[in-house]
Protein backbone atom coordinates (compact mmCIF):
# COMPACT_ATOMS: atom_id res chain seq x y z
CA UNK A 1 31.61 36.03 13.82
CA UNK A 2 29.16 33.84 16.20
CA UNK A 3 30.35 36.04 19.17
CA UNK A 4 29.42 39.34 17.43
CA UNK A 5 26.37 37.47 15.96
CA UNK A 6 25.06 36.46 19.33
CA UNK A 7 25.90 39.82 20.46
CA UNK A 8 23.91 41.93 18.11
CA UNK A 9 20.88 39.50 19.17
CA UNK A 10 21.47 40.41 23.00
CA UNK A 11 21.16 43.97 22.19
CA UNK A 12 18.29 43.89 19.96
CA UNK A 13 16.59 41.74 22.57
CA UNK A 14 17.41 44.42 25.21
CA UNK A 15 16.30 46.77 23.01
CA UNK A 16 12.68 45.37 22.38
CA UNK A 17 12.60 44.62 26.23
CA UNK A 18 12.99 48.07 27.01
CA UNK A 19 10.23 49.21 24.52
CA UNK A 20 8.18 46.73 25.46
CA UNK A 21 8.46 47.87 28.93
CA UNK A 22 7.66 51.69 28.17
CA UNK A 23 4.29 50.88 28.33
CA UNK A 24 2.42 53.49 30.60
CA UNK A 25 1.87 57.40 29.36
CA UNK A 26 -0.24 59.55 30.80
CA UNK A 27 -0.77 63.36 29.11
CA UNK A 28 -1.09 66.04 32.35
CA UNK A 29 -2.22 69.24 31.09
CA UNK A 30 -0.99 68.59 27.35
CA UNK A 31 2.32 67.49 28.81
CA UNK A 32 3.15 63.73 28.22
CA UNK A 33 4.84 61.21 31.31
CA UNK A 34 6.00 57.93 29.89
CA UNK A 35 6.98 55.04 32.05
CA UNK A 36 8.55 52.13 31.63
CA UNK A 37 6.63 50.21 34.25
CA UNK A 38 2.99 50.18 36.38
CA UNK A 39 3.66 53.75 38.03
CA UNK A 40 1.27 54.19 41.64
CA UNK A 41 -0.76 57.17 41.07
CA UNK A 42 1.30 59.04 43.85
CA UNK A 43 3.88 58.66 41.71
CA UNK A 44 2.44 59.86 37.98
CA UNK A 45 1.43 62.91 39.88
CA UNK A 46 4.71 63.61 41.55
CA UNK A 47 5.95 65.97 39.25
CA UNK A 48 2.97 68.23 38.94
CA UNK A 49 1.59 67.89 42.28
CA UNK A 50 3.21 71.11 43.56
CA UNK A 51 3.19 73.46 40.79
CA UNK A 52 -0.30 75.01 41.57
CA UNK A 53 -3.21 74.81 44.62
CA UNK A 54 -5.04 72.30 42.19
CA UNK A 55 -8.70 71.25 42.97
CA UNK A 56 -8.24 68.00 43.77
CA UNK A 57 -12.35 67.15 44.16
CA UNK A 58 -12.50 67.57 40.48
CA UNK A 59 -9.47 65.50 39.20
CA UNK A 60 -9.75 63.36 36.73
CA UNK A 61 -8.30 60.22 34.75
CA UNK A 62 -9.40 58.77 31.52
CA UNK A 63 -8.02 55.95 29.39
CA UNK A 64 -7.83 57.05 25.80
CA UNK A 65 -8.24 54.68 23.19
CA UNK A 66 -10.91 53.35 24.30
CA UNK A 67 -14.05 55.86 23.09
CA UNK A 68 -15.53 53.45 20.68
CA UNK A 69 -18.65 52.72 22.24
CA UNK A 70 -19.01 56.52 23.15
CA UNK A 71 -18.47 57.51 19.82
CA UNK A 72 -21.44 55.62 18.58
CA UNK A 73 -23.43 56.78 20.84
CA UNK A 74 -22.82 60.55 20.43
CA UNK A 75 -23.50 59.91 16.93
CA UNK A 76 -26.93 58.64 17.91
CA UNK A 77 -27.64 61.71 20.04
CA UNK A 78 -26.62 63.80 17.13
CA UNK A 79 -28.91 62.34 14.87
CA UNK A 80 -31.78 62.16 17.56
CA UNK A 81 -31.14 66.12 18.15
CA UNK A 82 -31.51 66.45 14.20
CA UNK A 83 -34.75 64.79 14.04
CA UNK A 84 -35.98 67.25 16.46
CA UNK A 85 -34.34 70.38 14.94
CA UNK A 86 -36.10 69.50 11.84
CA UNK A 87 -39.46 68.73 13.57
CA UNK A 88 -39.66 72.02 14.98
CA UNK A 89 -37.97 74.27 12.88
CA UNK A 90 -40.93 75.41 10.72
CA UNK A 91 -43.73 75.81 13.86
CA UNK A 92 -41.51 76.11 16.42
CA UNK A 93 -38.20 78.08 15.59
CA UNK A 94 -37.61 79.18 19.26
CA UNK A 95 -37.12 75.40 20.40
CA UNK A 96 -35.02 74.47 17.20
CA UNK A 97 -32.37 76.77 17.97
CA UNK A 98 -31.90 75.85 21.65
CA UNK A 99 -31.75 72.57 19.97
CA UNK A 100 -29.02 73.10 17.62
CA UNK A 101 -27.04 74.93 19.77
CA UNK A 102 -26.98 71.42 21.82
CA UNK A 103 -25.94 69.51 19.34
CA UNK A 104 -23.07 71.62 18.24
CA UNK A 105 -21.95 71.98 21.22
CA UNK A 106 -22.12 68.03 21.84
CA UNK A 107 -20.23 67.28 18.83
CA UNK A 108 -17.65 69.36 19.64
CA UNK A 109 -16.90 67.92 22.85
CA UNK A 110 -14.15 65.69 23.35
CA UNK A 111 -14.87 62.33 24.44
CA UNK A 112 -13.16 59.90 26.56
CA UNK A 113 -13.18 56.67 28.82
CA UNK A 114 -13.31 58.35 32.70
CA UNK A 115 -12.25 55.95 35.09
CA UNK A 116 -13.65 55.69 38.47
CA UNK A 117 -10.86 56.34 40.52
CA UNK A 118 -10.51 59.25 42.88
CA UNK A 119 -7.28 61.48 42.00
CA UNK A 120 -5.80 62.90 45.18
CA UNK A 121 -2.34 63.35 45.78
CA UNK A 122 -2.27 63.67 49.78
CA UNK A 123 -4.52 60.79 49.84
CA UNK A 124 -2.48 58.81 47.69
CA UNK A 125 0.59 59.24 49.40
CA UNK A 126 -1.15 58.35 53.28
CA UNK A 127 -3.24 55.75 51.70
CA UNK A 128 -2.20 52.61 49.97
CA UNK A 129 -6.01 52.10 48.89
CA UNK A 130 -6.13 55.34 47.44
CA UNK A 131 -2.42 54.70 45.66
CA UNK A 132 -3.43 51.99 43.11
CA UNK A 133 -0.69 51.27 40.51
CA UNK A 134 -1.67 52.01 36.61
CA UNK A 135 -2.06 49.09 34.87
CA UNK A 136 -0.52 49.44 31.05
CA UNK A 137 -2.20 52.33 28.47
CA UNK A 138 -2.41 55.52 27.75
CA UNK A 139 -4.47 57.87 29.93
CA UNK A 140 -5.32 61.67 30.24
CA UNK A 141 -5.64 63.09 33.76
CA UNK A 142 -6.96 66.57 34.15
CA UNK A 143 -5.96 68.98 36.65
CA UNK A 144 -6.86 72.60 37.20
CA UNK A 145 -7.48 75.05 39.84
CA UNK A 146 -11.14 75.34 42.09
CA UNK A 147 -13.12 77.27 39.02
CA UNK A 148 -15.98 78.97 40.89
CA UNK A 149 -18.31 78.10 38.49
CA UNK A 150 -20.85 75.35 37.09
CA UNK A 151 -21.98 74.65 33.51
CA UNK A 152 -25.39 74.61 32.59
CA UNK A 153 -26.62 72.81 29.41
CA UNK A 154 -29.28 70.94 27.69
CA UNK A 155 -33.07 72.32 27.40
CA UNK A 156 -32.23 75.36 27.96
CA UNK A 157 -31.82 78.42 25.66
CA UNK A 158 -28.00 78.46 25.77
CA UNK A 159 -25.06 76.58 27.57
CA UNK A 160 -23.59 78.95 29.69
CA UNK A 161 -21.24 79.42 32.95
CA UNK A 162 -23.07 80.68 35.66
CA UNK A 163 -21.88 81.29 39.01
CA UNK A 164 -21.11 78.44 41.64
CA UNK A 165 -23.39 79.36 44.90
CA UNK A 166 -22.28 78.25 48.40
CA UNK A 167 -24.48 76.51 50.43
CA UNK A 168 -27.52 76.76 47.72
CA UNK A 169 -29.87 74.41 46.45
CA UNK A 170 -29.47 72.97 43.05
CA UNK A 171 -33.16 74.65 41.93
CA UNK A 172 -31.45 77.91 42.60
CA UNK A 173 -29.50 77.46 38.94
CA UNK A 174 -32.04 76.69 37.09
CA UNK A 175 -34.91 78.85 38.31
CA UNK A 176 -33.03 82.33 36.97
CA UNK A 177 -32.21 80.55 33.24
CA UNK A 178 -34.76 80.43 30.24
CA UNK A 179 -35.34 77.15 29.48
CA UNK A 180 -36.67 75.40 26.32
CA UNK A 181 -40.44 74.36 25.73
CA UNK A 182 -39.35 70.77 26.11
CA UNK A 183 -37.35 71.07 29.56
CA UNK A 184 -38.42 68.68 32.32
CA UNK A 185 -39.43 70.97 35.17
CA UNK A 186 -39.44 68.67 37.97
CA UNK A 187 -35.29 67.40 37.71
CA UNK A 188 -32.40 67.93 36.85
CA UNK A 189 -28.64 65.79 36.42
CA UNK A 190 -26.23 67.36 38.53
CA UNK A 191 -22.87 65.82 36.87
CA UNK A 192 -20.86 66.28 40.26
CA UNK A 193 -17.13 67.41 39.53
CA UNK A 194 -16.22 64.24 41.17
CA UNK A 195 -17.51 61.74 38.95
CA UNK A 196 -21.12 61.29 40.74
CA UNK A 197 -24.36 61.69 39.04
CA UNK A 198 -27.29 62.64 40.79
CA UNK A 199 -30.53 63.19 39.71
CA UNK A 200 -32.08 66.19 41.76
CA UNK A 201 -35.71 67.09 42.22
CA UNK A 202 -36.12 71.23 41.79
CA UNK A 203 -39.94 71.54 41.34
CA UNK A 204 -41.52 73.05 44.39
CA UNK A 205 -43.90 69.87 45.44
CA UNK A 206 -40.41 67.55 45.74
CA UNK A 207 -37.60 69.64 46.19
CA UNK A 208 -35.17 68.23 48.95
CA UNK A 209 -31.69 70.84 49.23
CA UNK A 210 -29.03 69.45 46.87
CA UNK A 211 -25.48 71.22 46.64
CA UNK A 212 -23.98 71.78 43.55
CA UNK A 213 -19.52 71.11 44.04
CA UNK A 214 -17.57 74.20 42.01
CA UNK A 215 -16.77 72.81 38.08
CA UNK A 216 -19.80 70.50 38.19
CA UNK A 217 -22.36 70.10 35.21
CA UNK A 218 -26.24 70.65 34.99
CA UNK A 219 -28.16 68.65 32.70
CA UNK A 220 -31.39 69.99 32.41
CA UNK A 221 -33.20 66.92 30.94
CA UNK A 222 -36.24 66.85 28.12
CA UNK A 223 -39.78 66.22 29.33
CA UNK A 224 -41.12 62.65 28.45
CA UNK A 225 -43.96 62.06 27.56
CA UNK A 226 -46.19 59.35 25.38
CA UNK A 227 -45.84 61.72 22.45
CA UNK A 228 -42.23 61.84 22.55
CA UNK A 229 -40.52 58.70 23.44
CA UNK A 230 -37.47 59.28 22.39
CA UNK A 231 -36.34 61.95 25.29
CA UNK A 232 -36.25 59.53 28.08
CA UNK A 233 -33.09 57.64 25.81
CA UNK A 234 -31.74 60.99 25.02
CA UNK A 235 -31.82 62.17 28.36
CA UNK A 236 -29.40 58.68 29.50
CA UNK A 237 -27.47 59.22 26.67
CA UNK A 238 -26.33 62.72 27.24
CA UNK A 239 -25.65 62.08 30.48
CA UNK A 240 -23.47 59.17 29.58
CA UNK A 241 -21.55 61.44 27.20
CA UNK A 242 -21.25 64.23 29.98
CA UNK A 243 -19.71 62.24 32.58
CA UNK A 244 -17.06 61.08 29.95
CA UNK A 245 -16.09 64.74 28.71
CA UNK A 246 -12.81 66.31 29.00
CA UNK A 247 -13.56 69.66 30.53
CA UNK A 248 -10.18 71.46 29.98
């Protein structure tokens, strides 16, 4: 009886170790990898690495779980964008709806912690720096093919997909789309596919040449000014919440 006693405990312990071990999982293109220990990046994307001529430039990881503080803050740029829609909507209906078309669009994206590590599976395998091993939690890495195209949002009439451009400056974008009554003219965030975030002048009296990298985002910011205070926030805040989007 104290035999089979002891041995039921042995099992049950092995069988919490293991579980407790499982503690990595990482979701690749809506297909889930679990592991039962700290996997190296090399190896996580092992299995996938091959299957198509993926874009490496514009992998990349996020920790889920972990959104909290994003959350919030979308909810603050929702309610910012409100205040506006409603400010304008009776003497100004042509801003308004550029204005609610933002908003929709930003609560509809889907949020999550990006990490700044750089996703690269020949690099990882040649380079131990570039091979760090994943620390427990759950994650969601993104990979897809070169898209040869950028997305262009914010004070303009519409988000829309326009055409990446070789070799062409960032003002090139912006100067062919309609843009809202309360667009800054002299900027705009280029959300690099690669996790960077530069701010790039486009008027003509600062321009300096800018490249935009294929799957990228343009931000084209709000003016600020004394009588509205509240764009230079909104303008940080977006940002923040475009860098951590899950483009699929």
């Amino acid at each position: 009886m104290i035999k089979r006693t002891i041995f039921y405990i042995t099992l049950l312990s092995a069988i919490t170790l293991n579980t407790a071990m499982a503690s990595v999982t990482v979701e690749i293109n809506q297909q889930q990898y679990k592991f039962d220990h700290s996997p190296s990046v090399a190896e996580v994307l092992a299995p996938v690495a091959m299957q198509q001529n993926w874009y490496w430039p514009a992998t990349a990881l996020f920790e889920i779980g972990k959104s909290t503080q994003l959350e919030e803050t979308r909810q603050l740029v929702v309610d910012t964008l409100t205040r506006l829609i409603k400010r304008h909507q009776k003497s100004q209906p042509e801003t308004s709806s550029p204005l609610t078309n933002l908003r929709d669009s930003i609560a509809n994206w889907r949020l999550a912690s990006r990490l700044p590590t750089k996703i690269d599976y020949d690099l990882a395998r040649l380079l131990p720096a570039q091979n760090p091993q994943m620390p427990a939690g759950n994650y969601l890495l993104t990979l897809a093919p070169r898209k040869n195209s950028v997305q262009l949002f914010g004070a303009v009439n519409r988000t829309s997909n326009v055409p990446h451009l070789a070799h062409t400056d960032v003002s090139e974008y912006v100067a062919k789309q309609v843009k809202s009554d309360l667009a800054n003219n002299d900027y705009v965030v280029i959300l690099q596919a690669d996790g960077r975030i530069i701010n790039a002048p486009v008027a003509y009296w600062n321009r300096n040449h800018q490249e935009v990298m294929p799957s990228s985002q343009l931000f084209v910011p709000f003016k600020e000014t004394l009588f509205s205070p509240e764009f230079a926030l909104l303008n940080q805040q977006i940002t923040t919440l475009a860098l951590h989007r899950v483009q699929s």
